[in-house]
C-alpha atoms as a PDB file:
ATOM      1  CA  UNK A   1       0.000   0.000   0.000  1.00  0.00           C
ATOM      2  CA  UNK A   2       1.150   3.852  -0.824  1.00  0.00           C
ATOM      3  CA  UNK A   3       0.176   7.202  -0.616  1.00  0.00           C
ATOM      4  CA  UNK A   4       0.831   9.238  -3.859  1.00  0.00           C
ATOM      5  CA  UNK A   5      -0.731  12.489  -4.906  1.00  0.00           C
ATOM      6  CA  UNK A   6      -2.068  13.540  -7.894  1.00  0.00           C
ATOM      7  CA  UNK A   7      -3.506  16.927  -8.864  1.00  0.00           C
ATOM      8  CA  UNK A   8      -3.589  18.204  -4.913  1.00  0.00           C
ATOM      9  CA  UNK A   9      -5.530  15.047  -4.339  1.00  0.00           C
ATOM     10  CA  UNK A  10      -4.322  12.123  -2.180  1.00  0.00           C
ATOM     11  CA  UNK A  11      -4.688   8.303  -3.046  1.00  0.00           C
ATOM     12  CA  UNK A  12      -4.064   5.287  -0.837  1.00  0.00           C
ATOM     13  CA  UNK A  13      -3.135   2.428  -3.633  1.00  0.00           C
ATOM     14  CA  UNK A  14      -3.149  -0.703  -2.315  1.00  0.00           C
ATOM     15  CA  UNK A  15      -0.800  -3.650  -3.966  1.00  0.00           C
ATOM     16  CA  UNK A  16      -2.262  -6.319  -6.847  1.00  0.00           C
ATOM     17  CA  UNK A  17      -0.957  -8.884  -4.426  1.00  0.00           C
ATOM     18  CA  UNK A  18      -2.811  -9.298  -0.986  1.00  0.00           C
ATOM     19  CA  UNK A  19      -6.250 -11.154   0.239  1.00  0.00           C
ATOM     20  CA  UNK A  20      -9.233 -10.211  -1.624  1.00  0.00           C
ATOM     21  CA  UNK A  21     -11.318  -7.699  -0.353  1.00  0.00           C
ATOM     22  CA  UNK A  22     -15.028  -9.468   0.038  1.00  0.00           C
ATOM     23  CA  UNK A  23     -16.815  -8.048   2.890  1.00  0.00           C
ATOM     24  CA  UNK A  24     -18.074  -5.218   4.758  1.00  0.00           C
ATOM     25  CA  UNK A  25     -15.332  -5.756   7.318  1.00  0.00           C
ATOM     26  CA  UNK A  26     -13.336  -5.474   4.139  1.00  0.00           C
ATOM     27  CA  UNK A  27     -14.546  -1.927   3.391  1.00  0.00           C
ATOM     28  CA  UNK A  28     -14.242  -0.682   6.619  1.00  0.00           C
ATOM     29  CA  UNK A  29     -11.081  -1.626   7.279  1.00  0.00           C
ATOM     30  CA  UNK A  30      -9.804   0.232   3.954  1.00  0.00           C
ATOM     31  CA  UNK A  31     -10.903   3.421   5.272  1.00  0.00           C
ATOM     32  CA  UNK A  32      -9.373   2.467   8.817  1.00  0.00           C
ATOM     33  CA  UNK A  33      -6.080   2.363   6.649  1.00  0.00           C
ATOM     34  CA  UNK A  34      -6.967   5.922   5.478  1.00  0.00           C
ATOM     35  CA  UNK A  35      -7.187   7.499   9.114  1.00  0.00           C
ATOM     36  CA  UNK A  36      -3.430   9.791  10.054  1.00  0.00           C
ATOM     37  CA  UNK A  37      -3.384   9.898   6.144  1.00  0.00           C
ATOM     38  CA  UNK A  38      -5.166  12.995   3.600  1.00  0.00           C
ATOM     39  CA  UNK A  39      -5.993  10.183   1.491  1.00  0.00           C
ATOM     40  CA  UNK A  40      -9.937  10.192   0.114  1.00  0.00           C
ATOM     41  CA  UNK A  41      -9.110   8.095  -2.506  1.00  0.00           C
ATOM     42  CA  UNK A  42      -8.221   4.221  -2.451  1.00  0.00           C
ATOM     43  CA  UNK A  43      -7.338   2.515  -5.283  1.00  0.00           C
ATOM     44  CA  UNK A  44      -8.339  -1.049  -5.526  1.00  0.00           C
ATOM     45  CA  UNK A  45      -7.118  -3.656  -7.977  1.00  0.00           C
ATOM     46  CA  UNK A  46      -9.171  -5.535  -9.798  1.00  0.00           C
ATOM     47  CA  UNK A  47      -7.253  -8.551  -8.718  1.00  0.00           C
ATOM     48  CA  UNK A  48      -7.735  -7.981  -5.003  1.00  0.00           C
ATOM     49  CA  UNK A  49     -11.491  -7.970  -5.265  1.00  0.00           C
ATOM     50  CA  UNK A  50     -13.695 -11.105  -4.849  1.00  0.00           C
ATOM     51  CA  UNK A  51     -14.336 -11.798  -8.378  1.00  0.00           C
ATOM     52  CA  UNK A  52     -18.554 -12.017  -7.297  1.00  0.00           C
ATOM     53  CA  UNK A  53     -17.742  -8.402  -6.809  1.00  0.00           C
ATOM     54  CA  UNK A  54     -18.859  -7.694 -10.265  1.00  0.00           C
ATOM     55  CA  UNK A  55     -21.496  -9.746 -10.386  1.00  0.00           C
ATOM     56  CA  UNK A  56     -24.248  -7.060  -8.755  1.00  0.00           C
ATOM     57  CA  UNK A  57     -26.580  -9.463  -7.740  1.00  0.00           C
ATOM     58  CA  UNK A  58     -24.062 -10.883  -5.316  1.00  0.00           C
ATOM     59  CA  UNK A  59     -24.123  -7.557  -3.476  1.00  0.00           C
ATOM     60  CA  UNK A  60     -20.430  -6.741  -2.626  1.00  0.00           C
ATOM     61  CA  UNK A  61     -19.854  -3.964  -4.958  1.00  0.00           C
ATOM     62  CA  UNK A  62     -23.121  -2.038  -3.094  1.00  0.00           C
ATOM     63  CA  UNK A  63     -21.613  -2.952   0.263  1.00  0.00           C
ATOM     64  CA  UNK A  64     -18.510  -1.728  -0.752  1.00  0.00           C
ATOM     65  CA  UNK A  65     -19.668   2.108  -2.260  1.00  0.00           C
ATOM     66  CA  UNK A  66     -22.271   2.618   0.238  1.00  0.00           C
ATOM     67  CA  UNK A  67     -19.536   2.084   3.212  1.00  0.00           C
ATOM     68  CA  UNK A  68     -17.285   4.276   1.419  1.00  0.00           C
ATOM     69  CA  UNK A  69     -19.696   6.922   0.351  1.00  0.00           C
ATOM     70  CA  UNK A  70     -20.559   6.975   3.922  1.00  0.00           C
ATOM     71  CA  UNK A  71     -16.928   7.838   4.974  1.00  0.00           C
ATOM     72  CA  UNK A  72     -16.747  10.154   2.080  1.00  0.00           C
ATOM     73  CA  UNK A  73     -14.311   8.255   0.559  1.00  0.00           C
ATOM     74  CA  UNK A  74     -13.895   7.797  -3.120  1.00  0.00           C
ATOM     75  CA  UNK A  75     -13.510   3.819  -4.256  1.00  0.00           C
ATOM     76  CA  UNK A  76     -11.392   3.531  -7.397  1.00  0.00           C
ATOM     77  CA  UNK A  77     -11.221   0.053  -9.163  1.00  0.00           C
ATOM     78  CA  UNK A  78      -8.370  -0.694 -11.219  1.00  0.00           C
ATOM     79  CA  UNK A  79      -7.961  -2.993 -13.913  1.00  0.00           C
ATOM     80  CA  UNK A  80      -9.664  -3.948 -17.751  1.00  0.00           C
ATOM     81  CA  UNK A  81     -13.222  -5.166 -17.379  1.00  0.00           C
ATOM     82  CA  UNK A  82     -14.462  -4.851 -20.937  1.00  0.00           C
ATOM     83  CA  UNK A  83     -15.083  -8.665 -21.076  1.00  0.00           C
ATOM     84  CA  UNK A  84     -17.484  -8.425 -17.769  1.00  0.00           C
ATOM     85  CA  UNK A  85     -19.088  -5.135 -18.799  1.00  0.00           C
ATOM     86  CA  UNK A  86     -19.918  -6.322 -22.548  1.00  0.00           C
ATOM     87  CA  UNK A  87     -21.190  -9.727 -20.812  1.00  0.00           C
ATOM     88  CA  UNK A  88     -23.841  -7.487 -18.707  1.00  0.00           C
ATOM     89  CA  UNK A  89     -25.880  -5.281 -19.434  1.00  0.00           C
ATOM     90  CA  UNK A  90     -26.537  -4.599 -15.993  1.00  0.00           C
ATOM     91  CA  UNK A  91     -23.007  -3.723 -15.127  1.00  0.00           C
ATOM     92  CA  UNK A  92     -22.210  -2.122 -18.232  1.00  0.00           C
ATOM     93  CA  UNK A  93     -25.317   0.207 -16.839  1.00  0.00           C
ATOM     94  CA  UNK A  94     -23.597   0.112 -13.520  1.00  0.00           C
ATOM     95  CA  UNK A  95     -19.868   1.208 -14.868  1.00  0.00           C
ATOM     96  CA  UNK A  96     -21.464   3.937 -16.777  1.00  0.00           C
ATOM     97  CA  UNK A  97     -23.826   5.432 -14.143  1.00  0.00           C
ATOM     98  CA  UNK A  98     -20.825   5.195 -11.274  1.00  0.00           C
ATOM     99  CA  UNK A  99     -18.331   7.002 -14.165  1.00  0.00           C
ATOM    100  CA  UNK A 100     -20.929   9.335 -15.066  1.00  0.00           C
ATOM    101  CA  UNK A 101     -21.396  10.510 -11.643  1.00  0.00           C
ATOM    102  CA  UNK A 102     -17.669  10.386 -10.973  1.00  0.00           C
ATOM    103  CA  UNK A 103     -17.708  10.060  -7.118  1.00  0.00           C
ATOM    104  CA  UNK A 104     -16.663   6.539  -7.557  1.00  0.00           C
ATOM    105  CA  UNK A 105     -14.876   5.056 -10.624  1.00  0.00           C
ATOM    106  CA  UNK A 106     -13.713   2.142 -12.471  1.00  0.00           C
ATOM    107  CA  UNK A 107     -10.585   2.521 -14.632  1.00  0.00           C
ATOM    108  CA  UNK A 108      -8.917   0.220 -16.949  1.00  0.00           C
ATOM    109  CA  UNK A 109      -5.449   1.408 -15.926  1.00  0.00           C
ATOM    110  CA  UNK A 110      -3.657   4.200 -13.583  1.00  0.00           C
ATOM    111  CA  UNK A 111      -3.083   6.360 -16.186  1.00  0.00           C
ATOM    112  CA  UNK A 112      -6.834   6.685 -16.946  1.00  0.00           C
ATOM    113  CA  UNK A 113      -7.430   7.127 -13.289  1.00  0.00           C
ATOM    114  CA  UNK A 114      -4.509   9.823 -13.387  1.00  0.00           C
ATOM    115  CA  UNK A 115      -6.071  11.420 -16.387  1.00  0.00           C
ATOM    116  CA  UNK A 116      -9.538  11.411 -14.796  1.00  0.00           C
ATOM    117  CA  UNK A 117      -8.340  12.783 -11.371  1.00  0.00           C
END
């Protein structure tokens, strides 16, 4: 895990490598590992998420926005998931609306999360 800024705006990034992230414990301890830090923003690989995170129905990616949102904290998820969006249309509606918005965001790669930022 590191803090890096970007823009004025600070960004806990946690490592590809590491447990995945699953639960609402989960969430709440990211933003315990944002307390003594300015970070607002925590990066999450793709490959440290449960991979039922993208399937909506399974109710881990709401558990994991609504905590954050609560903490106002911004949840960044990092890595390509063209194949999963194209495969449903209800997370392809998902992506959009979250991106849209912009509070929240998933990113194929840091340089479109830099770019975004």
């Amino acid at each position: 895990m590191t803090i890096t800024t970007h823009n004025g705006m600070a960004l806990l990034e946690l490592d590809a490598a590491g447990p995945l992230l699953a639960t609402e414990q989960d969430a709440v301890d990211l933003i315990g590992e944002t307390y003594g830090t300015d970070a607002d923003i925590i990066v999450v690989p793709l490959a440290r998420l449960d991979p039922q995170f993208l399937e909506l129905r399974s109710g881990i990616a709401g558990v994991f926005f609504q905590k954050l949102q609560n903490y106002q904290k911004r949840l960044v998820v990092l890595g390509d998931i063209a194949a999963e969006v194209a495969a449903s249309k209800s997370l392809h509606d998902f992506v959009h609306e979250t991106n849209r918005i912009g509070n929240h965001l998933f990113v194929p790669d840091r340089e479109t999360l830099l770019a975004r930022l």
